[in-house]
Protein backbone atom coordinates (compact mmCIF):
# COMPACT_ATOMS: atom_id res chain seq x y z
CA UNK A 1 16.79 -65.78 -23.93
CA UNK A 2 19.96 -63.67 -23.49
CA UNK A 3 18.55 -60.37 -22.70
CA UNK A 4 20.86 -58.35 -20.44
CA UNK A 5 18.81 -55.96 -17.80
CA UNK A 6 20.29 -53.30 -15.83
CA UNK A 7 18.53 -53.79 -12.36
CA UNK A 8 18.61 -50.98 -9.74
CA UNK A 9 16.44 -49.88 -6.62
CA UNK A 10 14.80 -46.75 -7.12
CA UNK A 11 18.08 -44.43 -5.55
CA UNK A 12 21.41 -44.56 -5.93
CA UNK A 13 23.02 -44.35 -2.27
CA UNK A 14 27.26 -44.17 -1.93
CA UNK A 15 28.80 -46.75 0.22
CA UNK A 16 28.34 -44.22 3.51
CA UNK A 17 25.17 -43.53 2.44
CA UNK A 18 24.52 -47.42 2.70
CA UNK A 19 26.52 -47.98 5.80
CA UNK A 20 24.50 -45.20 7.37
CA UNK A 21 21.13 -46.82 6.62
CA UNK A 22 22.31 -50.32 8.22
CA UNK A 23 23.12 -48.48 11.19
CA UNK A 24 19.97 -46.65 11.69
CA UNK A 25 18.36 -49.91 10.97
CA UNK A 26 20.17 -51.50 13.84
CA UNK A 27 19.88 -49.11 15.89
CA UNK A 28 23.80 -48.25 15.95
CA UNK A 29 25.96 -45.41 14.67
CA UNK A 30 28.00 -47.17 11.96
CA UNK A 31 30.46 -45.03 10.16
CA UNK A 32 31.95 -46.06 6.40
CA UNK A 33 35.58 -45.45 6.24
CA UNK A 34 37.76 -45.48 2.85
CA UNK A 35 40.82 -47.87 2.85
CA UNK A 36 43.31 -47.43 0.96
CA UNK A 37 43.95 -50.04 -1.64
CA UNK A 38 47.48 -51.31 -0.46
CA UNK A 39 45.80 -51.51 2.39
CA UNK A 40 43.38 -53.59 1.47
CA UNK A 41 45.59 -55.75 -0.67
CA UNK A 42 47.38 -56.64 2.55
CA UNK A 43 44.39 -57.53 4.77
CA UNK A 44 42.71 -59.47 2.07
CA UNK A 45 45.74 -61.34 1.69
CA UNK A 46 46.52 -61.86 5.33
CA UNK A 47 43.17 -62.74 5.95
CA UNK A 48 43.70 -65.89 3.22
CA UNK A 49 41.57 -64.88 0.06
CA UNK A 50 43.18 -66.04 -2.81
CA UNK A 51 45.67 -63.55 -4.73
CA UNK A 52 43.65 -63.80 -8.02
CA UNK A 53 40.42 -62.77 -5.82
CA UNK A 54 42.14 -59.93 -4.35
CA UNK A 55 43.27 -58.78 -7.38
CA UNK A 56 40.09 -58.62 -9.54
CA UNK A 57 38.36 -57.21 -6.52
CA UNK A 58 40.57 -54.62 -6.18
CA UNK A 59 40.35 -53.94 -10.04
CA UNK A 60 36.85 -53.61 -10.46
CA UNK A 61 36.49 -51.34 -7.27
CA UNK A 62 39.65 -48.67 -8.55
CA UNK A 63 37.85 -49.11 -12.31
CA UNK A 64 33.96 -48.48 -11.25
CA UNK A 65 32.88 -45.70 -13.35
CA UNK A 66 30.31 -42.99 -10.85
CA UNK A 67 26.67 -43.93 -11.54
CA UNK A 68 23.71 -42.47 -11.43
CA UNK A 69 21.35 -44.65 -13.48
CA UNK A 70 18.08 -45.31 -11.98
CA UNK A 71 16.11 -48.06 -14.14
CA UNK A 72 12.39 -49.52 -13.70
CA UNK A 73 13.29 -52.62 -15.19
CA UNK A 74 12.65 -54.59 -11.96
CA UNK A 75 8.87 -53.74 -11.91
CA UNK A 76 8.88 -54.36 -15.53
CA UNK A 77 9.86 -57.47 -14.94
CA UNK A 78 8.07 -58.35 -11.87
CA UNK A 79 5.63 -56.06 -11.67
CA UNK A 80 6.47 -54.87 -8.16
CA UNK A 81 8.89 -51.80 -7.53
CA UNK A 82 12.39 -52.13 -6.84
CA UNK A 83 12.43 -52.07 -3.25
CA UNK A 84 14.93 -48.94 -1.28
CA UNK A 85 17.68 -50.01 0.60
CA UNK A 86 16.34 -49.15 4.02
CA UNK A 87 13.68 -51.46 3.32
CA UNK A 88 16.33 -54.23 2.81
CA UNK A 89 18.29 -53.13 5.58
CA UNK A 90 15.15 -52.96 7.64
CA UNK A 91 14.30 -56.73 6.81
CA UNK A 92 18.11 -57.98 7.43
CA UNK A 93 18.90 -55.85 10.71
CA UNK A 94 18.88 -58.98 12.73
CA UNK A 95 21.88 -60.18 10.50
CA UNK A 96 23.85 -56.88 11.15
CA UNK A 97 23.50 -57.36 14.71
């Protein structure tokens, strides 16, 4: 009781990287494109999230340190492997669509 993991699939993929792979698992070119944060502010806002949402969203994603930590802890703990992304993105395509 209380043990902290640090759980991670078996790559680390950036945010196009991930986009990418939905796409191809749909079956559509997808593209990732960076917003700037003011920008986001004021379509988070308009679109009726709360201020104090916005605000620790936009926090933790100008404050994310770069990772490139890869753990096994997910087998260790299951004894399965961490499953890739394109697997997961495989299995939820429908829900892209």
């Amino acid at each position: 009781m209380g043990a902290k993991y640090v759980l991670t699939g078996p790559q680390v993929l950036s945010r196009a990287e991930q986009v990418q792979t939905i796409g191809e698992a749909i079956g559509r070119l997808v593209t990732f494109e960076r917003v700037p944060v003011q920008v986001a502010r004021r379509q988070m806002l308009a679109d009726g999230r709360p201020p104090a949402l916005v605000a620790a969203l936009l926090a933790s994603a100008e404050s994310r340190p770069v990772s490139n930590v890869i753990t096994s802890t997910v087998e260790e703990i299951t004894g399965v492997p961490a499953r890739t992304f394109r697997s997961w993105a495989e299995e939820h395509a429908d829900e892209f669509r």
